[in-house]
Protein backbone atom coordinates (compact mmCIF):
# COMPACT_ATOMS: atom_id res chain seq x y z
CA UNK A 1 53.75 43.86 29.68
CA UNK A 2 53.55 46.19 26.71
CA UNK A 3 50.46 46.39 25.21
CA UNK A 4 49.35 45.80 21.65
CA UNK A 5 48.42 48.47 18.98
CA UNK A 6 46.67 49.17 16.19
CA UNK A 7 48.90 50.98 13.66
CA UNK A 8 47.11 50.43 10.17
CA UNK A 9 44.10 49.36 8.59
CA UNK A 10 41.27 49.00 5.59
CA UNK A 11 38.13 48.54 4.74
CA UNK A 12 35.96 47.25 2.08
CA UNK A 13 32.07 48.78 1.58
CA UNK A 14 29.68 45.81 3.21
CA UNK A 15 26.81 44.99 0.67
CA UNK A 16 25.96 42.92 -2.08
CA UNK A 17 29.52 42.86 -3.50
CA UNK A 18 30.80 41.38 -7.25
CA UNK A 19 33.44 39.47 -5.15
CA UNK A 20 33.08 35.59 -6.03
CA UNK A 21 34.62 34.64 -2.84
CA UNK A 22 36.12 35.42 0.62
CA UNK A 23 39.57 35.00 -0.74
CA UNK A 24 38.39 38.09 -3.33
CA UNK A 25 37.20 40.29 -0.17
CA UNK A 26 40.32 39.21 1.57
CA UNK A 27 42.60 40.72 -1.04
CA UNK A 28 40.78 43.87 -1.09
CA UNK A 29 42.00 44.81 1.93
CA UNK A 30 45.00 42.77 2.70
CA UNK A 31 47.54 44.53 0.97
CA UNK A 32 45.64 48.23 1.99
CA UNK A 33 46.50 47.27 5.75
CA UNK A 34 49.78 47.18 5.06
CA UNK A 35 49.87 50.02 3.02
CA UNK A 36 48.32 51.77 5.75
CA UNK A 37 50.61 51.12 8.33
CA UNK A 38 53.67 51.75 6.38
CA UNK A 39 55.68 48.83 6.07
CA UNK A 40 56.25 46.05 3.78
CA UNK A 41 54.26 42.31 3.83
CA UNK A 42 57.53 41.21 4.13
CA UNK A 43 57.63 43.03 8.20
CA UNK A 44 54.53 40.83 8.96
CA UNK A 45 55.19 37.66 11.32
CA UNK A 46 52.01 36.19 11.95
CA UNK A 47 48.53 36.46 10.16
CA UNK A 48 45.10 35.97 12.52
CA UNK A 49 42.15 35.02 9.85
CA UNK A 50 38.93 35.20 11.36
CA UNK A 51 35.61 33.92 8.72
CA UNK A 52 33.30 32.23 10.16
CA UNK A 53 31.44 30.34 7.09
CA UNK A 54 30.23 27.64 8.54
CA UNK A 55 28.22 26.37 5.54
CA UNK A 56 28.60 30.19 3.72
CA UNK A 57 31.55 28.52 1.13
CA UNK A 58 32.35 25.14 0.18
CA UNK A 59 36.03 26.52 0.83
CA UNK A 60 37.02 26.09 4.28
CA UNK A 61 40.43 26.69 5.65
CA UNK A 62 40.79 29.62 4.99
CA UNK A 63 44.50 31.16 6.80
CA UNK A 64 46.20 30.71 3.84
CA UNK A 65 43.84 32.47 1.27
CA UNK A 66 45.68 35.86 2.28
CA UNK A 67 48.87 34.63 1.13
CA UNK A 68 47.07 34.56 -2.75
CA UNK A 69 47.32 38.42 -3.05
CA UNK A 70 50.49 38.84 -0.92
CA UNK A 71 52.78 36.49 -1.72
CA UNK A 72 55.53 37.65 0.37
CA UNK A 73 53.28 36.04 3.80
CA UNK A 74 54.80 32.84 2.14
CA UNK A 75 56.05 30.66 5.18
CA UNK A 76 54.65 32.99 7.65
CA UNK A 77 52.52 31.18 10.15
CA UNK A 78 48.80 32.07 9.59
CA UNK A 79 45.69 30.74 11.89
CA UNK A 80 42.37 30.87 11.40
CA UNK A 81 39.73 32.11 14.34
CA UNK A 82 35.86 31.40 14.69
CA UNK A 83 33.90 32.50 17.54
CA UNK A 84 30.35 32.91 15.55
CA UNK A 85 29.58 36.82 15.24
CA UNK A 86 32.88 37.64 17.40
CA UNK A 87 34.83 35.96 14.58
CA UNK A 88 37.25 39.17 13.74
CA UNK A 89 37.76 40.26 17.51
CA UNK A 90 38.84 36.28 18.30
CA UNK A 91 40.99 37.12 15.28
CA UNK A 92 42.21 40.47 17.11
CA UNK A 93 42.77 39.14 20.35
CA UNK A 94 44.91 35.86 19.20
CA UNK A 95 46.89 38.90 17.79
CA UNK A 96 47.29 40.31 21.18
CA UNK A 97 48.12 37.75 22.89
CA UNK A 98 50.56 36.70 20.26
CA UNK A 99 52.60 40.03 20.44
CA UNK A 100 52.24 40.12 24.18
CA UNK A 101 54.30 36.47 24.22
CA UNK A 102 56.96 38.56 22.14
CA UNK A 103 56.36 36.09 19.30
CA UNK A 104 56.91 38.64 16.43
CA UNK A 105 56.50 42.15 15.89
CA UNK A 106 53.82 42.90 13.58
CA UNK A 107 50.36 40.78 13.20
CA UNK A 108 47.92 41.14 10.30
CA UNK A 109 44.34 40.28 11.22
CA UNK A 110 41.94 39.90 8.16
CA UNK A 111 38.39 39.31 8.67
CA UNK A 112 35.73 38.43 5.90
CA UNK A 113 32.57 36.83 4.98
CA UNK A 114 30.86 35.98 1.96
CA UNK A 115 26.64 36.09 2.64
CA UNK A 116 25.18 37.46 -0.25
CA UNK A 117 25.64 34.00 -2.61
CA UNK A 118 23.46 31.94 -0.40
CA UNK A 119 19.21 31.91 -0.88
CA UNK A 120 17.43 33.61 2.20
CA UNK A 121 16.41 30.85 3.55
CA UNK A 122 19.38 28.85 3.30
CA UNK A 123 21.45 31.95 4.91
CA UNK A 124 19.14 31.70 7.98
CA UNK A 125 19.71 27.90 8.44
CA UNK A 126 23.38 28.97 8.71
CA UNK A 127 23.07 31.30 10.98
CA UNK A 128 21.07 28.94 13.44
CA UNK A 129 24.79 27.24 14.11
CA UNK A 130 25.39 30.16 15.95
CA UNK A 131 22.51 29.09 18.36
CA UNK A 132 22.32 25.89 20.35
CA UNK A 133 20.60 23.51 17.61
CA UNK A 134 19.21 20.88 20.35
CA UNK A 135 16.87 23.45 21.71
CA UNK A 136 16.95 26.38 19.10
CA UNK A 137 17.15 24.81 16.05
CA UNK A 138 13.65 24.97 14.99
CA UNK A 139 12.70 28.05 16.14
CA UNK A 140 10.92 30.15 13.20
CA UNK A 141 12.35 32.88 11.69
CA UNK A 142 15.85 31.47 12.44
CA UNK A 143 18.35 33.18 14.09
CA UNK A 144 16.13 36.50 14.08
CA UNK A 145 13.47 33.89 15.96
CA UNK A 146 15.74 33.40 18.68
CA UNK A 147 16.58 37.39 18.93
CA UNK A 148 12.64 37.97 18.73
CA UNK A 149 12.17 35.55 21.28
CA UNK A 150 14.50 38.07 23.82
CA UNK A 151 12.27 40.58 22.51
CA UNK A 152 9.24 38.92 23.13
CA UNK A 153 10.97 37.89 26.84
CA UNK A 154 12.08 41.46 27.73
CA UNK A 155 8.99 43.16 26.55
CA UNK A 156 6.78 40.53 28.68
CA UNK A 157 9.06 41.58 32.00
CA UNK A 158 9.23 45.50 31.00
CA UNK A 159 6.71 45.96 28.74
CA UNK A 160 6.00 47.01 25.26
CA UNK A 161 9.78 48.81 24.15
CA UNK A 162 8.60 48.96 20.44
CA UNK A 163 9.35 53.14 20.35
CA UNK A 164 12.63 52.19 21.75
CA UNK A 165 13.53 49.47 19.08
CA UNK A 166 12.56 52.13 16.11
CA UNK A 167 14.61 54.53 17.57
CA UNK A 168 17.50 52.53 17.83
CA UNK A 169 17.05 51.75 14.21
CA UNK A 170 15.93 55.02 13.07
CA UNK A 171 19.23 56.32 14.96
CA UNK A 172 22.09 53.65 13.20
CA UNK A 173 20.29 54.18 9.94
CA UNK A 174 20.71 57.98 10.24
CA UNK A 175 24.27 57.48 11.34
CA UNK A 176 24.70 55.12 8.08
CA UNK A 177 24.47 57.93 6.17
CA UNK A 178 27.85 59.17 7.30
CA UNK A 179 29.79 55.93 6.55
CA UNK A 180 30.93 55.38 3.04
CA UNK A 181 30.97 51.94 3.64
CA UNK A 182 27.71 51.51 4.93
CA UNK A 183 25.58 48.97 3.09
CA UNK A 184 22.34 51.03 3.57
CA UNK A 185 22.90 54.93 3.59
CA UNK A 186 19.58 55.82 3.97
CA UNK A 187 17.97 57.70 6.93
CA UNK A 188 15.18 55.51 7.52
CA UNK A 189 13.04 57.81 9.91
CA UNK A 190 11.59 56.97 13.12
CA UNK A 191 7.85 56.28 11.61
CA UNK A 192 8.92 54.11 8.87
CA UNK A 193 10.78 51.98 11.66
CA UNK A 194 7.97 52.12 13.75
CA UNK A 195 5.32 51.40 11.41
CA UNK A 196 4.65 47.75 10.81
CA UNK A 197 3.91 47.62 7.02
CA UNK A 198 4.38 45.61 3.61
CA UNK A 199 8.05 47.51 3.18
CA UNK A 200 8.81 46.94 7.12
CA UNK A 201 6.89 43.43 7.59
CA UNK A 202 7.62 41.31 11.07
CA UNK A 203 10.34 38.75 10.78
CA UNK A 204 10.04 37.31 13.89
CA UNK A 205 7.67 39.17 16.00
CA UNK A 206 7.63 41.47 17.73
CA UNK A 207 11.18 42.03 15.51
CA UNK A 208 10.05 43.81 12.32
CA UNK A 209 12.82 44.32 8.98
CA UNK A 210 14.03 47.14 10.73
CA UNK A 211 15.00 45.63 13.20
CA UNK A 212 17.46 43.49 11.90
CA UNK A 213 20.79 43.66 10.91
CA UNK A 214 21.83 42.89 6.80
CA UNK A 215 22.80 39.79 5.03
CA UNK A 216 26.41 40.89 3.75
CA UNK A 217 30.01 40.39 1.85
CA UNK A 218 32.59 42.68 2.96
CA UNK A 219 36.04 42.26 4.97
CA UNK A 220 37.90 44.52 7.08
CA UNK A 221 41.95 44.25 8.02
CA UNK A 222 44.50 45.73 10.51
CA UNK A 223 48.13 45.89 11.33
CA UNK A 224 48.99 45.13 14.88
CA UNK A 225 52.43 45.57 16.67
CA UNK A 226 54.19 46.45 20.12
CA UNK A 227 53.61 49.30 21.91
CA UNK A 228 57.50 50.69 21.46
CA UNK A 229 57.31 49.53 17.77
CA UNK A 230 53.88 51.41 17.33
CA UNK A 231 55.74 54.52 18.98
CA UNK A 232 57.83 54.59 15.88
CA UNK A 233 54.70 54.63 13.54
CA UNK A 234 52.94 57.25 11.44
CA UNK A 235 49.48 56.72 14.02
CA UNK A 236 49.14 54.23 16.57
CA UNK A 237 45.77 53.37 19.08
CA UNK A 238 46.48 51.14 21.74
CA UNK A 239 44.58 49.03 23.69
CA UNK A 240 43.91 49.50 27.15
CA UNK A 241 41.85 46.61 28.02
CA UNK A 242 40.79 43.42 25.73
CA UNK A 243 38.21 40.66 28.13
CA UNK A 244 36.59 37.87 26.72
CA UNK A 245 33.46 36.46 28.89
CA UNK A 246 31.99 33.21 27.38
CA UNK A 247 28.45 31.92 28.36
CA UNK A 248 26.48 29.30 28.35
CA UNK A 249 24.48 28.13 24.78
CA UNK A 250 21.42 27.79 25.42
CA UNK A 251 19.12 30.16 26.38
CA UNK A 252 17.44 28.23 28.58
CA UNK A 253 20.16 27.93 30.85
CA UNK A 254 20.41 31.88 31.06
CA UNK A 255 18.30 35.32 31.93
CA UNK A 256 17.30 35.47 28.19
CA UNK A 257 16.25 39.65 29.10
CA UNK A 258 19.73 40.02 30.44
CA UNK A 259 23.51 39.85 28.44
CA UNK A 260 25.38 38.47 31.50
CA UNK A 261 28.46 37.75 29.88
CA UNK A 262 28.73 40.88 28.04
CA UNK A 263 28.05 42.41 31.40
CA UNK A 264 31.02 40.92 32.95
CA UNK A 265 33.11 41.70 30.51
CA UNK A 266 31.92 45.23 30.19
CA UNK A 267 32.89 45.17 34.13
CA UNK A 268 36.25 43.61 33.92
CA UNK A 269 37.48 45.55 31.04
CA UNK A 270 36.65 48.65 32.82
CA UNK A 271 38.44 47.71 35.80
CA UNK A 272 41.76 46.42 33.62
CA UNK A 273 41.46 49.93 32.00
CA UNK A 274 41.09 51.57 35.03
CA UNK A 275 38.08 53.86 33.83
CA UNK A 276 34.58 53.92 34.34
CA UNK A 277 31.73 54.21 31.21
CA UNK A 278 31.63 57.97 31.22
CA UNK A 279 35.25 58.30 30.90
CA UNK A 280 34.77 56.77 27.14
CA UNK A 281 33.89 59.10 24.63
CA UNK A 282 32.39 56.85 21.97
CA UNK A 283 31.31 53.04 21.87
CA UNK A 284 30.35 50.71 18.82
CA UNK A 285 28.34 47.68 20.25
CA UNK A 286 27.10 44.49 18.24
CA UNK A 287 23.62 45.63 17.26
CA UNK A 288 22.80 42.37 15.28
CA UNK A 289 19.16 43.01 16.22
CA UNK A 290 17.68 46.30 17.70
CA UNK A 291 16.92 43.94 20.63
CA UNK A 292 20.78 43.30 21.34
CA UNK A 293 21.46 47.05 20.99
CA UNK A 294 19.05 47.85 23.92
CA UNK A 295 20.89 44.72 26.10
CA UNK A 296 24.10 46.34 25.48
CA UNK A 297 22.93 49.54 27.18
CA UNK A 298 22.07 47.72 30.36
CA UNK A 299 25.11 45.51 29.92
CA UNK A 300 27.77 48.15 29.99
CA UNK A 301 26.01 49.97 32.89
CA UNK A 302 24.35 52.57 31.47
CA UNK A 303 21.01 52.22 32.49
CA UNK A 304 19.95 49.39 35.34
CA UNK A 305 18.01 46.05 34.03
CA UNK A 306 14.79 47.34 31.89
CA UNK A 307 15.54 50.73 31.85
CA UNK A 308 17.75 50.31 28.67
CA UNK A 309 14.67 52.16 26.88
CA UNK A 310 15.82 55.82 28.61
CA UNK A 311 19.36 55.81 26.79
CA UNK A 312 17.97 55.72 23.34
CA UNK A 313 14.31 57.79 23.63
CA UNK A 314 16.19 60.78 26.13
CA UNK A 315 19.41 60.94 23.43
CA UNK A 316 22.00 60.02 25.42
CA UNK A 317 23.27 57.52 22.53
CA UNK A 318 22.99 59.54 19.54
CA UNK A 319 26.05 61.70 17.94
CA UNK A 320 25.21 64.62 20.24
CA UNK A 321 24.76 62.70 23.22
CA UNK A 322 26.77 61.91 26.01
CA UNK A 323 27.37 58.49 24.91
CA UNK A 324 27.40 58.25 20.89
CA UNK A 325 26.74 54.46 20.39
CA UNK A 326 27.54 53.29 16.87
CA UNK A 327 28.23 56.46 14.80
CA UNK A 328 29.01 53.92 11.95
CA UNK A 329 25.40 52.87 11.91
CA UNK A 330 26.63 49.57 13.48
CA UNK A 331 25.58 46.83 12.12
CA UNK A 332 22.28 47.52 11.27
CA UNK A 333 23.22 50.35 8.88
CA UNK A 334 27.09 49.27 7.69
CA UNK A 335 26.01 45.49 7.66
CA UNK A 336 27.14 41.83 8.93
CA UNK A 337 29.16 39.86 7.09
CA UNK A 338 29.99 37.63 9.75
CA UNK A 339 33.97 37.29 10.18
CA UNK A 340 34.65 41.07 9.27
CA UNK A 341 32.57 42.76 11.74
CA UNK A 342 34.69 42.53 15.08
CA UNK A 343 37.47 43.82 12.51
CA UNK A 344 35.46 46.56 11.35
CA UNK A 345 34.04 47.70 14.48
CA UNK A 346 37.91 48.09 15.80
CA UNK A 347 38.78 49.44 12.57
CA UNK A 348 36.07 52.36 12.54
CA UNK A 349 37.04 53.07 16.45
CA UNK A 350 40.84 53.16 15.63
CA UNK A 351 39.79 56.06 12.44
CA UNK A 352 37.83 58.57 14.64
CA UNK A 353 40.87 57.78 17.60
CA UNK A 354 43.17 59.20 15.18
CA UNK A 355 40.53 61.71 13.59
CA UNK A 356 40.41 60.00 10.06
CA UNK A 357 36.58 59.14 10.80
CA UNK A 358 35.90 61.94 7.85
CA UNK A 359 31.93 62.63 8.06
CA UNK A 360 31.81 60.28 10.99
CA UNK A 361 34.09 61.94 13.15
CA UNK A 362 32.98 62.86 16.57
CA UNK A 363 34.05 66.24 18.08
CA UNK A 364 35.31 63.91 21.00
CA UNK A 365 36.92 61.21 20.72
CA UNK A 366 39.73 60.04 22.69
CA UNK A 367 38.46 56.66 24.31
CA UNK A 368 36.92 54.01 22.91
CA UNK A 369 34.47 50.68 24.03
CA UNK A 370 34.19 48.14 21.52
CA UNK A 371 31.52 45.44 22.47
CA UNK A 372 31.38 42.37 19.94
CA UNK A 373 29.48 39.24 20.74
CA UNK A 374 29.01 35.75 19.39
CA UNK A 375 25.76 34.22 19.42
CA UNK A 376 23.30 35.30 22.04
CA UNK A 377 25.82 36.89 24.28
CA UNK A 378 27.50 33.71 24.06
CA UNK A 379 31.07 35.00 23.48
CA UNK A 380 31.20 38.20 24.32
CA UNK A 381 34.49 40.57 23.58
CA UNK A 382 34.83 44.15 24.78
CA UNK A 383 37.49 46.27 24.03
CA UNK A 384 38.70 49.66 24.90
CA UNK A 385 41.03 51.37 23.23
CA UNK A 386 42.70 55.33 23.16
CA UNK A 387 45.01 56.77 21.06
CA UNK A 388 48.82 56.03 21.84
CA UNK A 389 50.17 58.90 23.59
């Protein structure tokens, strides 16, 4: 079959944002997509919404929303996806497949989240239905408490990898300064990371502040068509592998020190791309928590089980390395608003693809991994994509 491309997109900045609502963030970037690919919403056939809200908005169902600042996706069939944190890359690969069944030939995907309205506390209780409430639900700190427990799990097995967290952190932050739409662009430092203090307090032990990704608002779209449509486009990055591994829920039926799920699909969509991890040049991986960051390492087979430390203190993952992981600052730096950040992580791989990463940019960067998961590891989606030759 042909495969699907990526042949426009936008991007709001993630942060605190004067939007009321997702249908606000949606329409920031809605009509950009479109602009960006070059075509008219009238040339769109299908539209693959992916918030995850889940107690974020009173407003559910939310497929139509986009048609509120493009009226011309009137009558054109529009679904919503949720897969928890993988949200936007459900969205993107209900797109695929949609295109691959030849049922239209472009596909506007539109994630978004509203966070920022919500109290702290409330926005952590939300987050816990992203977590298997029977056994999880009253775990302190709330969905960071089931992250620190992993932490507290790996570093009981391997020992203490607290140099290795802050230096994952100190490393996105640093990178956040590059992305203009970074919620924090502030180089953090590895001491301050380190350091457990009243400006870098635990949140759920042994995860400190800086360890944790940001309570955001933001949205993120992109234009998908055919691969002999996309061949008559200004730009076009294809895919050349898209694998979705679900897992179990609850921890306790799984290695909580290991991501087997994301490993698998790290494995399969290797082997569908025919490549191996040192033929990518680049990969942006869901660093929710420092924690999941270090997991992804050892999931995509870059170091063996509890070695993940050796990527991040040696270099191999920063911009000069041989493996840049999250030039964007990932999540950690650019933030999480929920539904947008599968979107967004595709959206930043597709711009330094195509060289429009501005002070991002890699000096290499022809291949691509994008790892996005749901939950813990739950639903994991990896990605790789290269520019269409």
């Amino acid at each position: 079959m042909t495969e699907a491309c990526i042949v426009g997109w936008a991007h709001s900045p993630f942060g605190k944002l004067e939007d009321p609502d997702v249908e606000s963030l949606m329409g920031r970037v809605t009509g950009a997509a479109i602009e960006d690919a070059g075509i008219e919403a009238r040339d769109i056939d299908g539209v693959f919404v992916g918030v995850f809200n889940a107690g974020f908005s009173k407003q559910d169902f939310p497929s139509s929303l986009v048609f509120q600042s493009q009226p011309e996706l009137r009558f054109k069939p529009a679904t919503r996806y949720e897969n928890a944190c993988a949200t936007g890359s459900a969205a993107i690969h209900g797109a695929r497949d949609w295109l691959a069944a030849g049922r239209g030939r472009f596909a506007l995907v539109v994630g978004a989240e509203k966070m920022t309205a919500k109290p702290t506390a409330e926005v952590g209780d939300i987050l816990l239905n992203a977590s298997y409430r029977r056994e999880e639900g009253d775990i302190a700190g709330g969905f960071a408490g089931v992250f620190g427990r992993i932490a507290e799990n790996y570093f009981q097995r391997f020992g203490d990898q607290s140099d290795a967290l802050a230096a994952i952190a100190a490393k996105n932050h640093r990178n956040g300064v590059d992305n203009p739409y970074a919620q924090m662009r502030k180089d953090l430092g590895f001491d301050f990371c380190r350091q457990l203090s009243d400006k870098n307090p635990y949140v759920a032990a042994p995860l400190k502040r800086t360890d944790c990704s940001l309570v955001s608002d933001g949205a993120a779209a992109l234009v998908m068509c055919d691969e002999e449509t996309a061949r008559t486009m200004g730009k076009a990055v294809r895919f050349r592998a898209a694998v979705q591994v679900n897992d179990f829920l609850p921890l306790s039926r799984r290695d909580p020190t290991r991501f087997e799920g994301a490993a698998r699909a790290w494995n399969q969509a290797l082997s569908e791309a025919g490549l191996k991890l040192q033929d990518l040049s680049f990969v942006e991986v869901h660093d929710c928590f420092t924690i999941a960051e270090l997991l992804a390492y050892e999931a995509m087979g870059l170091t063996p089980a509890g070695q993940g430390s050796r990527a991040i203190l040696e270099g191999w993952t920063s911009k000069g390395g041989f493996l840049p992981v999250n030039r964007s600052g990932g999540l950690k730096a650019k933030g999480h608003p929920i539904g947008a950040t599968g979107v967004s992580m595709h959206v930043i791989a597709a711009m330094q693809l195509t060289g429009q990463a501005g002070d991002m940019q890699l000096p290499r960067a022809d291949r691509a991994g994008v790892f996005n998961m749901g939950g813990a590891a739950v639903a994991n989606y990896v990605s790789i994509l290269e520019p269409l030759a």
